[in-house]
Protein backbone atom coordinates (compact mmCIF):
# COMPACT_ATOMS: atom_id res chain seq x y z
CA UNK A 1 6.95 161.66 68.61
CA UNK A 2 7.57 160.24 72.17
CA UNK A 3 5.39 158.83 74.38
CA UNK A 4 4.41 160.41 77.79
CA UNK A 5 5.46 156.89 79.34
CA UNK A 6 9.14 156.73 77.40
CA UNK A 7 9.83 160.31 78.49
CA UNK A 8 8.88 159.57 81.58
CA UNK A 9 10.82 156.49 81.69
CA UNK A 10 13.65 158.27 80.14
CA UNK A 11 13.76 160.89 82.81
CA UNK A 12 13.40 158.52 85.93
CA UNK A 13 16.69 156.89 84.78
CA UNK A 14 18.25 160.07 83.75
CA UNK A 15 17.93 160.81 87.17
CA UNK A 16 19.20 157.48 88.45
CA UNK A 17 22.29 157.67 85.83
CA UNK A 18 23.32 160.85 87.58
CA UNK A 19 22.82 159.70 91.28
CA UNK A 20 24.75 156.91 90.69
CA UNK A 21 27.48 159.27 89.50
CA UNK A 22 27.70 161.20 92.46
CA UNK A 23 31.09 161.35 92.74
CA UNK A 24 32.13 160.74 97.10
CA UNK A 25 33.01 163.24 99.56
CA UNK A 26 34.06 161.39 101.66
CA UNK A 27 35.40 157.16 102.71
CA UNK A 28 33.03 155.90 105.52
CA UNK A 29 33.71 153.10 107.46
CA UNK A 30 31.78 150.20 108.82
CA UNK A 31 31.55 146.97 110.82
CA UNK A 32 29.93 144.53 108.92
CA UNK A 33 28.09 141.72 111.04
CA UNK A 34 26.18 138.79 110.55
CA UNK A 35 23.02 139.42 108.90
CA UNK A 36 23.92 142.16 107.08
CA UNK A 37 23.49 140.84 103.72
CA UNK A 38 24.24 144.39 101.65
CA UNK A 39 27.64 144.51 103.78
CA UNK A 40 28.61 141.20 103.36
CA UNK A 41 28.23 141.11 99.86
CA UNK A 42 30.84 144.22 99.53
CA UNK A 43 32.59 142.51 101.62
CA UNK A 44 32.29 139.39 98.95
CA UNK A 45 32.82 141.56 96.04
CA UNK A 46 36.08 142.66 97.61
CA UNK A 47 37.59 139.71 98.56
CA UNK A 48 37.12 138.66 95.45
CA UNK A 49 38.56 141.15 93.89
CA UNK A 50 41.32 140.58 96.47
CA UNK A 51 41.97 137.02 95.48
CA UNK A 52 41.97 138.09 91.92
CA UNK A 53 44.59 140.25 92.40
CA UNK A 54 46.76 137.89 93.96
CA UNK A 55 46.34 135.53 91.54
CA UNK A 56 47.26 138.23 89.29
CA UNK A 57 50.72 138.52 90.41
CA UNK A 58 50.90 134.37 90.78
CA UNK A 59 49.52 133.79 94.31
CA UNK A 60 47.02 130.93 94.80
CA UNK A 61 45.77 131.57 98.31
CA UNK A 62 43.00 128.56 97.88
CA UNK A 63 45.30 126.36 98.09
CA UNK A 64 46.37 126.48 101.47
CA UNK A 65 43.48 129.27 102.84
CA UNK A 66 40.32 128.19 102.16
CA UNK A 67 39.58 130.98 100.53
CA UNK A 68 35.53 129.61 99.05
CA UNK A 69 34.80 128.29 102.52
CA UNK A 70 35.80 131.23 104.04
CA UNK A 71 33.91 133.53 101.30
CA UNK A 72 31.03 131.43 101.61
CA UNK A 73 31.22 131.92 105.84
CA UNK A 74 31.30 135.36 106.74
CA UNK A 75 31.75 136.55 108.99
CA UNK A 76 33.50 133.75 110.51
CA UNK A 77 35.58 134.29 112.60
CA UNK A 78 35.94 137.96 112.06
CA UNK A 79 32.99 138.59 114.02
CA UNK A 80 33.00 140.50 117.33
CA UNK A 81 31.62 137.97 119.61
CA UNK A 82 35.16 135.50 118.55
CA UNK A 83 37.10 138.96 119.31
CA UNK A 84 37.02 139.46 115.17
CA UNK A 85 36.06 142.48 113.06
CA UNK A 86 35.16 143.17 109.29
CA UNK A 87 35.36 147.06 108.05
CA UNK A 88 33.97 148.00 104.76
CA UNK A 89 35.13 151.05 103.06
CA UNK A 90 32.67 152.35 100.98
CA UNK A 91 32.21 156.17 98.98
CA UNK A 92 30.19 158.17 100.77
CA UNK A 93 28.71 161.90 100.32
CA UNK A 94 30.56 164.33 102.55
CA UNK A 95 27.31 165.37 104.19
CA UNK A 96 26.29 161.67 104.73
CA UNK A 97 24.87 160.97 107.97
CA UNK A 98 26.45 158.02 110.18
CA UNK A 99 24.64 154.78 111.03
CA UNK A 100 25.52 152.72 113.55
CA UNK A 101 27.70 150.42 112.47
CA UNK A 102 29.87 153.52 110.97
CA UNK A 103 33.48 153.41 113.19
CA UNK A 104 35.39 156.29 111.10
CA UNK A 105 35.21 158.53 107.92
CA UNK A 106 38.19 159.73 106.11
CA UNK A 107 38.99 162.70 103.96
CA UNK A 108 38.53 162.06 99.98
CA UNK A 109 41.08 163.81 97.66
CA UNK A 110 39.14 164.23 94.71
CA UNK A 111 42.09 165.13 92.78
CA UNK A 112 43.25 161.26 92.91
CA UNK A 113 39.87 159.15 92.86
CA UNK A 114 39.52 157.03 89.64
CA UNK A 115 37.05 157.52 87.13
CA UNK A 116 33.73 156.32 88.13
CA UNK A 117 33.63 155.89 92.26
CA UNK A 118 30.47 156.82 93.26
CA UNK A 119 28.83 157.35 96.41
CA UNK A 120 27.50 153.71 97.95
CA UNK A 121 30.49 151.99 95.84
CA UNK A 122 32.74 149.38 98.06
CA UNK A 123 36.06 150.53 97.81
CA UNK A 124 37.84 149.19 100.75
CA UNK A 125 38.23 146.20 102.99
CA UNK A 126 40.31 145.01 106.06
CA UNK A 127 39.48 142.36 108.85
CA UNK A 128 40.85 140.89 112.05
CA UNK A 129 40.57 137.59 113.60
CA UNK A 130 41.87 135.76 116.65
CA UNK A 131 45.29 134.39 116.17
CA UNK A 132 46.16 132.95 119.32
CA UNK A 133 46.21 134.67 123.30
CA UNK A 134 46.49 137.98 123.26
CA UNK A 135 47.19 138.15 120.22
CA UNK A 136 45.41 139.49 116.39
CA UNK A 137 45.93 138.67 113.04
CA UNK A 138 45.21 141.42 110.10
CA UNK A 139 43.49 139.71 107.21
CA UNK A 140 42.15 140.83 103.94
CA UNK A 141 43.64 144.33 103.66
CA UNK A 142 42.78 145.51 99.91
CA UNK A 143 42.06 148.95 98.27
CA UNK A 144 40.12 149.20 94.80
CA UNK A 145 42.58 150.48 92.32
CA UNK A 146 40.37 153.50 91.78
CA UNK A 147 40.53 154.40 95.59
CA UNK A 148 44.16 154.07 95.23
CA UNK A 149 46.29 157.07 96.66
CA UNK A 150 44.16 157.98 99.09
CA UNK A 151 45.94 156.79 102.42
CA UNK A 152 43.15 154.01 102.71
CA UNK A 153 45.65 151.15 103.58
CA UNK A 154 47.09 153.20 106.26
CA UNK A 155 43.73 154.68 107.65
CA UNK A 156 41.74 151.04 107.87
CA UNK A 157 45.49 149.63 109.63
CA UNK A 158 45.53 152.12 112.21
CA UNK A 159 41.46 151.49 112.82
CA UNK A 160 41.72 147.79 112.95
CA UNK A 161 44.78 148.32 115.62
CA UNK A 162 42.42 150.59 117.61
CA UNK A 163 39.54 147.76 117.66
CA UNK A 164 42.42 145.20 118.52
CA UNK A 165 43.61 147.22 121.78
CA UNK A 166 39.70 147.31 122.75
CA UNK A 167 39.87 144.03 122.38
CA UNK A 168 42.53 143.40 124.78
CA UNK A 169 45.19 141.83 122.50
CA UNK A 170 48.67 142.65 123.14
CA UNK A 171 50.32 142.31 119.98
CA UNK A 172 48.63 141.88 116.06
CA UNK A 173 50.17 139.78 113.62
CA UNK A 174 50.11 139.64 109.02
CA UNK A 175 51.70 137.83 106.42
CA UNK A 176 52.07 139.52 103.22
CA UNK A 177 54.36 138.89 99.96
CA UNK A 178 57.60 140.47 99.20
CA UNK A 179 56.68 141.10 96.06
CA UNK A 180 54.24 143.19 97.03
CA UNK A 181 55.85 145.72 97.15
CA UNK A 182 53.37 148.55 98.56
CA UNK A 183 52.25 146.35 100.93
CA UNK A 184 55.56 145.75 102.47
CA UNK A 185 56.36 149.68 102.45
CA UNK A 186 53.13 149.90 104.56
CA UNK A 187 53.27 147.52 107.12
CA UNK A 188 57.35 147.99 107.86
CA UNK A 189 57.95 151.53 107.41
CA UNK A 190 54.53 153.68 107.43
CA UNK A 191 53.15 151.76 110.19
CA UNK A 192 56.24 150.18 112.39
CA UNK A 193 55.50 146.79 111.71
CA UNK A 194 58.54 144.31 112.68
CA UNK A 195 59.47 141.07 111.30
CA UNK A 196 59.30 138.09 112.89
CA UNK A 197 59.68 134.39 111.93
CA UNK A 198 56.91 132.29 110.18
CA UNK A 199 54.18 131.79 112.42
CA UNK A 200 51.91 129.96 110.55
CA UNK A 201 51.74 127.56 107.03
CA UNK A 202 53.00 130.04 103.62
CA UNK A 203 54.06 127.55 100.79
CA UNK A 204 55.54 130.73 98.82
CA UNK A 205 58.88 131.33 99.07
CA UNK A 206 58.77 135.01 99.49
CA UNK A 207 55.97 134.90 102.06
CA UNK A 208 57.09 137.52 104.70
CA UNK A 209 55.48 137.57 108.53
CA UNK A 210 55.17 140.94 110.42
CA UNK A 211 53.98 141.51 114.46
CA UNK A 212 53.35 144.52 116.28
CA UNK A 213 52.75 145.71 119.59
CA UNK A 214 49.74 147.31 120.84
């Protein structure tokens, strides 16, 4: 025999199982800014799972980023009032209405989503910062393996250019890793990046720089 309270119980989180199961129908896009603590702890989560990943693949960007004083900052200097900017990616229902703070959605191909991405999950990160006059640096680009193959890297790019020429700057600015390979593909043939000589400290040896105009 079951109580009226356990079925209830059992039915309230039935319910709640299956909600948070809601597979997206879409990738929305946000600014995250100070003060927004649900944001910034996607955001936290991501990078995380960003620096994670590079130390997966034998990249230790604390020891010459900062990487726990800059986690422990944000938004730093990615907010909009130092000429910065920090998108979230998260899952979204197709019909979801936009806040805001929302700056783009993008189509979802449910054919390729991982197991288990749900709507309200963080998926996707990139930021921008101030580099030096006139010119932006892309930081922090990094897709979720299960959001993988959806044209993410290249969507949250081309939005984070479009802030930077509303911005004024002239010209944007990475660093990435040749070994990274997908990375590399992105920035120098998808989206016309160029390369150009070190402009800043990289201890690793295959630490490659790319610039492009805006």
């Amino acid at each position: 025999h079951t109580s009226r309270h356990s079925t209830d119980h059992r039915t309230v989180m039935g319910i709640a199982d299956q909600a948070e199961r809601t597979p997206p129908g879409c990738w929305s896009a946000t600014s995250v800014l100070s003060g927004d603590e649900a944001g910034l702890c996607g955001i936290r989560q991501l990078f995380t799972e960003y620096n994670n990943f590079l130390l997966s693949v034998g990249c230790d960007v604390s020891l010459f980023q900062g990487f726990e004083q800059e986690l422990a900052a944000l938004p730093g200097k990615y907010c909009p009032e130092q000429q910065g900017l920090l998108i979230l990616c998260r899952a979204a229902a197709a019909s979801c209405s936009r806040s805001d703070s929302t700056l783009a959605e993008f189509p979802c191909d449910a054919e390729t989503v991982g197991e288990g991405v749900a709507v309200g999950d963080a998926v996707a990160c990139i930021a921008l910062r101030p580099l030096e006059d006139g010119i932006g640096e892309v930081k922090r680009l990094y897709v979720a393996p299960a959001a993988r193959r959806q044209g993410l890297g290249a969507s949250l790019t081309k939005l984070i250019m479009s802030a930077a020429r509303e911005y004024g700057y002239k010209k944007l600015r990475l660093d990435t890793l040749e070994r990274l390979h997908a990375a590399v593909k992105l920035y120098e043939s998808t989206l016309g990046f160029r390369r150009i000589e070190p402009y800043g400290y990289c201890p690793l040896p295959d630490a490659a720089f790319f610039e492009i105009d805006l």
